[in-house]
Protein backbone atom coordinates (compact mmCIF):
# COMPACT_ATOMS: atom_id res chain seq x y z
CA UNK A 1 15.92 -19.48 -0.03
CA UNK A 2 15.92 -16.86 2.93
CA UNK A 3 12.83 -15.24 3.05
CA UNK A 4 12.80 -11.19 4.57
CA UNK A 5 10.02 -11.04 7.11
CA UNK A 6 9.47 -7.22 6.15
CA UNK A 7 9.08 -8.36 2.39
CA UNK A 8 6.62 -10.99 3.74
CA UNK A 9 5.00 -8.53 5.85
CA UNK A 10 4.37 -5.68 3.27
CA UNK A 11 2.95 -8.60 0.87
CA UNK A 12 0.79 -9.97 3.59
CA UNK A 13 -0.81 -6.15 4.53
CA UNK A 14 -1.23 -5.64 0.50
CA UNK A 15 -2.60 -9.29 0.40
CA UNK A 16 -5.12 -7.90 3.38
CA UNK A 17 -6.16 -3.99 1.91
CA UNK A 18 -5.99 -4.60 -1.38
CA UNK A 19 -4.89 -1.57 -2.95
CA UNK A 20 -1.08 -0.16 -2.48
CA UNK A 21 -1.89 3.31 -1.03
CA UNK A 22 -3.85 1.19 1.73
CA UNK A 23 -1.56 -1.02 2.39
CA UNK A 24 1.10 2.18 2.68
CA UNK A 25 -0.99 3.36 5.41
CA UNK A 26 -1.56 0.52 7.26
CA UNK A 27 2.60 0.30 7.34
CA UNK A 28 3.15 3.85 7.76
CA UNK A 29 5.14 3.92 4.34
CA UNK A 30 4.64 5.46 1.13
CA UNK A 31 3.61 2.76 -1.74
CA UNK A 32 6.87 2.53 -3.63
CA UNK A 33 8.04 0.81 -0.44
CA UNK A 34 4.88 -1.42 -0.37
CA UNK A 35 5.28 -2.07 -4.42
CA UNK A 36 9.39 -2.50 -3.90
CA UNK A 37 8.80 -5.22 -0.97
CA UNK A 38 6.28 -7.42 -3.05
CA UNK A 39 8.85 -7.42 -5.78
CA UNK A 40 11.55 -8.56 -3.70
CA UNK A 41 9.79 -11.17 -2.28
CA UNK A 42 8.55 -12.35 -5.63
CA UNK A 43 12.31 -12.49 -6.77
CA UNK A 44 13.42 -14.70 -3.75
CA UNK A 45 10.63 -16.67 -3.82
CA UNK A 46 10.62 -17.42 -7.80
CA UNK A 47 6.52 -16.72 -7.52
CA UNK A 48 4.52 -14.38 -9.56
CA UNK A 49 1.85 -13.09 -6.35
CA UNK A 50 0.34 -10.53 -7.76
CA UNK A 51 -1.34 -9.31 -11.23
CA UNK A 52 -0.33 -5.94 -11.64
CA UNK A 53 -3.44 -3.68 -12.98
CA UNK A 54 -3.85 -0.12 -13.64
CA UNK A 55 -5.75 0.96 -10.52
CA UNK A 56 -5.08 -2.03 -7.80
CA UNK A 57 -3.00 -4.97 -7.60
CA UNK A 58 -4.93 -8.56 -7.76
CA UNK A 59 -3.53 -11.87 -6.07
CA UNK A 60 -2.54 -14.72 -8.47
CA UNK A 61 -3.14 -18.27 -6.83
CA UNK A 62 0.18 -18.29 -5.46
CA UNK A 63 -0.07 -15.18 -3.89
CA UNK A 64 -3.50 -16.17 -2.05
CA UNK A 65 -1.99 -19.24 -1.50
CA UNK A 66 1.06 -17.50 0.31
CA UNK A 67 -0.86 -14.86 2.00
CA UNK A 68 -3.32 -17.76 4.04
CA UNK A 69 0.25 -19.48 4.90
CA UNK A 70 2.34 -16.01 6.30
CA UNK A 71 -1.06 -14.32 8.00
CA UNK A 72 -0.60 -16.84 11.68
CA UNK A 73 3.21 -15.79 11.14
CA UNK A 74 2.21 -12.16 11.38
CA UNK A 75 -0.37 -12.73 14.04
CA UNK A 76 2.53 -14.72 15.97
CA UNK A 77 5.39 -11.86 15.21
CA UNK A 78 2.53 -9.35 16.61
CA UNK A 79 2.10 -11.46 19.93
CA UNK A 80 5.85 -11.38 20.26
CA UNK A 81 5.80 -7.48 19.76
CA UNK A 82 3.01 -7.22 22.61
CA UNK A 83 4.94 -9.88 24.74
CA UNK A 84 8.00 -7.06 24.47
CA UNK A 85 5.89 -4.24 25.74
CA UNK A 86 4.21 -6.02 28.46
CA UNK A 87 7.34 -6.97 30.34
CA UNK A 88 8.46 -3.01 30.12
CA UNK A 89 8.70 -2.52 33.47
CA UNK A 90 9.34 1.26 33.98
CA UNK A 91 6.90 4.16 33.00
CA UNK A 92 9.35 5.11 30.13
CA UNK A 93 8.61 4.44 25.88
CA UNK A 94 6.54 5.25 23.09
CA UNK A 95 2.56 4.75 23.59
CA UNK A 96 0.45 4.96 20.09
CA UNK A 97 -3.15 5.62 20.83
CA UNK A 98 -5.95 6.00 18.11
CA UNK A 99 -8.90 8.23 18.26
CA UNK A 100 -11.51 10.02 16.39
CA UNK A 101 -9.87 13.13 15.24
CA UNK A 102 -12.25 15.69 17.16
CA UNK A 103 -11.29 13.61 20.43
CA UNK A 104 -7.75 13.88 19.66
CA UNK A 105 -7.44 17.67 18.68
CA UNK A 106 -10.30 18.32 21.36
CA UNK A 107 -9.94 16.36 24.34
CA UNK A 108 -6.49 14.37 24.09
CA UNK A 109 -4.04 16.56 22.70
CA UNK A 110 -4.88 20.08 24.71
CA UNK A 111 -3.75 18.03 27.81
CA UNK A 112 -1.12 15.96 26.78
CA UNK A 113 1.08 18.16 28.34
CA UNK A 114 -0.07 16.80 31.98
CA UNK A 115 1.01 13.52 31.03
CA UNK A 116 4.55 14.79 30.01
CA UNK A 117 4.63 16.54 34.03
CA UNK A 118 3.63 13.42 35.87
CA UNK A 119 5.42 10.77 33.20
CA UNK A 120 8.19 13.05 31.55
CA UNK A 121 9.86 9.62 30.16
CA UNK A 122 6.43 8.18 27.80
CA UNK A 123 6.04 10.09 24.70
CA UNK A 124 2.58 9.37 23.02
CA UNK A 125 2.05 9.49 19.33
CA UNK A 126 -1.29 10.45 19.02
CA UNK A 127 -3.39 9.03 16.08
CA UNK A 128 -6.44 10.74 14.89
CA UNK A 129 -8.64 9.26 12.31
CA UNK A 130 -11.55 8.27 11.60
CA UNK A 131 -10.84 4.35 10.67
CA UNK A 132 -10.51 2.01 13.59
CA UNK A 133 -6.58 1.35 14.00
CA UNK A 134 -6.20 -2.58 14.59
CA UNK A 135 -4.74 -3.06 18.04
CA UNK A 136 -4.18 -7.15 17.38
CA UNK A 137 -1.85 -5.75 14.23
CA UNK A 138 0.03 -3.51 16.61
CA UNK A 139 -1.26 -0.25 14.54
CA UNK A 140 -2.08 1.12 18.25
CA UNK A 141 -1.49 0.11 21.70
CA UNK A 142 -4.87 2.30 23.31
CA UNK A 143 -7.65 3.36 21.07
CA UNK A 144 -10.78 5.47 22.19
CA UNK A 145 -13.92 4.27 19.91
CA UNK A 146 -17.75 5.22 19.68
CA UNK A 147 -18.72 2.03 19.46
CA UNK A 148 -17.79 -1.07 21.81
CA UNK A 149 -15.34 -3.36 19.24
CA UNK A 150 -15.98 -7.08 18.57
CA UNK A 151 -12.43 -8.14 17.77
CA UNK A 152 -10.83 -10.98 19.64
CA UNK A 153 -8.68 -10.36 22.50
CA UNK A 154 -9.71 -6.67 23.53
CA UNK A 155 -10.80 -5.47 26.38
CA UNK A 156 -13.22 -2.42 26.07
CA UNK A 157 -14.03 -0.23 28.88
CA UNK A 158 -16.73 2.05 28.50
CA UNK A 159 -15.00 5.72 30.53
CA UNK A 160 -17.86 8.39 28.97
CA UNK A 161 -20.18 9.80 26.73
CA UNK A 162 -20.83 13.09 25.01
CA UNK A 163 -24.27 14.69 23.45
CA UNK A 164 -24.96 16.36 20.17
CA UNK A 165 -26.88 19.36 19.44
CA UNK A 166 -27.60 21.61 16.07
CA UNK A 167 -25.03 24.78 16.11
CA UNK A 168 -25.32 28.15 13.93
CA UNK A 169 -23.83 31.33 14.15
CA UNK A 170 -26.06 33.94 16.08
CA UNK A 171 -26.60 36.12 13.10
CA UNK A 172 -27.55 33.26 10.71
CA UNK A 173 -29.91 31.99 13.55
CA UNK A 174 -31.42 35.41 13.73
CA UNK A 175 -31.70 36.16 10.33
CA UNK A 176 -33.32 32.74 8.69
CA UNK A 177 -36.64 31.29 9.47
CA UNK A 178 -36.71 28.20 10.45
CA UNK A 179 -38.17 26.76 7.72
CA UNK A 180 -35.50 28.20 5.25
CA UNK A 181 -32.62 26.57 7.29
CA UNK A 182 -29.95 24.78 5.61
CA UNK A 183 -28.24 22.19 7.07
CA UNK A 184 -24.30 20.62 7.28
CA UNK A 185 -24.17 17.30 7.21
CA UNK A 186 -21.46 14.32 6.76
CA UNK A 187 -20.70 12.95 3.61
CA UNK A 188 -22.38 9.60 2.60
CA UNK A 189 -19.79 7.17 4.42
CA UNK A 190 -21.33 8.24 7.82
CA UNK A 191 -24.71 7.66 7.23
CA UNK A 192 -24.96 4.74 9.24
CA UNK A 193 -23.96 6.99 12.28
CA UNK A 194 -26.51 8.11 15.18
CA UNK A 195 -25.82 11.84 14.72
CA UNK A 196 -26.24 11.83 11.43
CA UNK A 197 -29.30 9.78 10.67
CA UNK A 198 -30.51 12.58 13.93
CA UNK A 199 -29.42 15.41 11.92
CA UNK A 200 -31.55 14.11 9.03
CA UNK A 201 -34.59 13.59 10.52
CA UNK A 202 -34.62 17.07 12.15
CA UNK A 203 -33.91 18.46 8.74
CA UNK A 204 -36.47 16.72 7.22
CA UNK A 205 -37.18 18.38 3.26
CA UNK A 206 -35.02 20.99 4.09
CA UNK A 207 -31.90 21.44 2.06
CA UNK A 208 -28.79 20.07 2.98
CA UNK A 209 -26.47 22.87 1.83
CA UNK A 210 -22.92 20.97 2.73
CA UNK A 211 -21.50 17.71 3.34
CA UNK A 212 -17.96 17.14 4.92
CA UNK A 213 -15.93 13.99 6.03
CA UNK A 214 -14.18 16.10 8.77
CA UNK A 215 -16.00 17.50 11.78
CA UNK A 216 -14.07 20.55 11.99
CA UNK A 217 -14.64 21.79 8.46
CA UNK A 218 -18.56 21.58 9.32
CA UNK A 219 -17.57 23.38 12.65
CA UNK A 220 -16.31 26.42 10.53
CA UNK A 221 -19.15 25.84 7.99
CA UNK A 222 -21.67 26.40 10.46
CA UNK A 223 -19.35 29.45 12.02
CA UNK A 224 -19.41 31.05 8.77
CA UNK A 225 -23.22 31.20 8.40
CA UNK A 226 -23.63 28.76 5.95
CA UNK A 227 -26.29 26.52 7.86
CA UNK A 228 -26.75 24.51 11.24
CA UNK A 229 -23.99 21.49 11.86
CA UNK A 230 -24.91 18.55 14.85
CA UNK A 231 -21.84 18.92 16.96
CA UNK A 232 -20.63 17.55 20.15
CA UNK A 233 -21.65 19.90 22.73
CA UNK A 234 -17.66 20.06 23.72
CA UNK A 235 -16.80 21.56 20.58
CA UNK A 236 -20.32 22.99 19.90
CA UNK A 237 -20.27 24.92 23.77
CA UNK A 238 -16.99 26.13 23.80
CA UNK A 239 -17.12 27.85 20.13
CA UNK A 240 -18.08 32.00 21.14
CA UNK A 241 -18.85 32.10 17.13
CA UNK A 242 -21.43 29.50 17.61
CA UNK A 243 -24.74 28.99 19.12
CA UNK A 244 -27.19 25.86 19.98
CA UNK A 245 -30.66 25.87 18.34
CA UNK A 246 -32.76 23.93 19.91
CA UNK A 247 -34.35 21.26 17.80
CA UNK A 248 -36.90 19.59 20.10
CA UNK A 249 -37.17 16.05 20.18
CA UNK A 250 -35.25 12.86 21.72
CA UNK A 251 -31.38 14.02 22.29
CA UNK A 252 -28.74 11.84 20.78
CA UNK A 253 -25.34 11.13 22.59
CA UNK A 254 -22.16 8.42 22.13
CA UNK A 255 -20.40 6.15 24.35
CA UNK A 256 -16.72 7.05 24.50
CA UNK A 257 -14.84 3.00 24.64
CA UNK A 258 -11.12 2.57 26.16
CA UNK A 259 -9.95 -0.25 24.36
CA UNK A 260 -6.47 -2.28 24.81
CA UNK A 261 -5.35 -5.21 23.94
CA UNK A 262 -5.51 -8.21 26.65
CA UNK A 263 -1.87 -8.73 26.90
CA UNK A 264 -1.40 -5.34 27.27
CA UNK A 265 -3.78 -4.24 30.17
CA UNK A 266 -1.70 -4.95 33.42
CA UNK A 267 1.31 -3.42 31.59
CA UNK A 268 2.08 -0.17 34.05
CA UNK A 269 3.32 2.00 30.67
CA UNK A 270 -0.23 1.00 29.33
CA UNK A 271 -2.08 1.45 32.43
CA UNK A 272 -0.89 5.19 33.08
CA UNK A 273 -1.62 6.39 29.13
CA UNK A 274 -5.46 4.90 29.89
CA UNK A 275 -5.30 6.81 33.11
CA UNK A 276 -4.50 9.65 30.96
CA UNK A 277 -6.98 9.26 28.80
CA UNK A 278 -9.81 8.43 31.25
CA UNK A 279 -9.21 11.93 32.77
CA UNK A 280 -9.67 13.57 29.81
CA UNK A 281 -12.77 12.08 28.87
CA UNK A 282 -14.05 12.72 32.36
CA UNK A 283 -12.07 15.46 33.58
CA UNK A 284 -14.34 15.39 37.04
């Protein structure tokens, strides 16, 4: 029986997410691959590891059973991987960094071409979302974060921080009391965040006319008049269509983390991307 470590590996990331079209992310595949993997591995194995439902996939005993066994294999083939990296000695290869997407369209991306003049040999994919990308399971090498991580074997540097204020478009400002203001908010999976339990407060019983997951859709929410979004002020102040309104009260800000893995830090390809990044956080 020769087991395929990619079989084993798509199994063990299904085994971890639970559902197929997480698991597909986490790999960076679509979830026939994911779904196509687990069966091989079931046919070269002889083991039925998964119940196969409508709307997920559940682990039989064998599969659990298999899944506890393969996961120090994966954190050993990802310690490898990292071991690779860190003995690149040029300032040539791929870097993958992770970031909230306003950071990445905002403050990462706009000067990427910098990098590219001073390092024309490291090409950077750039990944903005809102989930924290695991750097022990290699799904970034760098990741910027708004809160300082408590995973084993990072290192977390803390290179900024950025305020909040309430936007609106001038004529909305101009044309709405203040107690008939509407306000754009996140959806319910950032409540827990500082700006948003802020924004909620301020509004008090006023009406909370949108929700939105992305940051940018309030943006052009707020430009369009329908309400007043809490912003960063580096979108916020740099937006002609938009305006600050001045809410009174405590301000609310968030630390901007570098974060890399240990066995990556001293690792000169590494160390020039956080350069990178540290400059655009703090351009001064």
């Amino acid at each position: 029986m020769r087991i395929d470590w990619t079989d084993l590996h798509h199994f063990v990331t299904l085994a971890r997410e639970g559902t197929l079209s997480a698991a597909a992310r986490g790999l960076g595949v679509d979830h026939v691959t994911v779904a196509r993997r687990v069966a091989a591995l079931e046919r070269v194995t002889g083991l039925k590891l998964v119940d196969r439902r409508a709307r997920a996939y559940e682990l039989t005993e064998d599969g659990r059973r298999l899944a506890a066994a393969a996961g120090p294999m994966e954190q050993a083939a990802f310690a490898i991987e990292r071991a690779v990296v860190a003995s690149r000695p040029g300032l040539a290869g791929e870097v993958s960094v992770s970031a909230p997407p306003t950071l990445a369209n905002r403050l990462i991306a706009p000067r990427l071409v910098e990098l590219h003049r001073r390092h024309p040999a490291i090409i950077i994919k750039l990944i903005g979302e809102k989930r924290s990308a695991s750097l022990n399971r290699r799904e970034a090498d760098i990741a910027l974060r708004l809160s300082r991580p408590d995973e084993p074997g990072l290192i977390a540097r803390k290179i900024g921080r950025f305020g909040f204020n309430l936007y609106g478009a001038p004529h909305y400002l101009k044309e709405t009391p203040q107690h008939a203001l509407g306000f754009i908010a996140y959806d319910a999976s950032m409540d827990s965040a500082p700006q948003q339990q802020w924004l909620k407060a301020v509004a008090g019983q006023r009406t909370i006319v949108f929700r939105s997951s992305d940051l940018e859709s309030q943006a052009a929410a707020a430009r369009a008049g329908l309400g007043l979004a809490a912003l960063p002020h580096f979108l916020g102040d740099h937006d002609p269509d938009l305006t600050r309104f001045e809410a009174g009260g405590a301000a609310i800000s968030r630390d901007i983390w570098l974060i890399v893995h240990r066995d990556l830090r001293r690792t000169p390809l590494i160390r020039a991307v956080m350069e990178f990044l540290t400059r655009c956080v703090r351009p001064d």
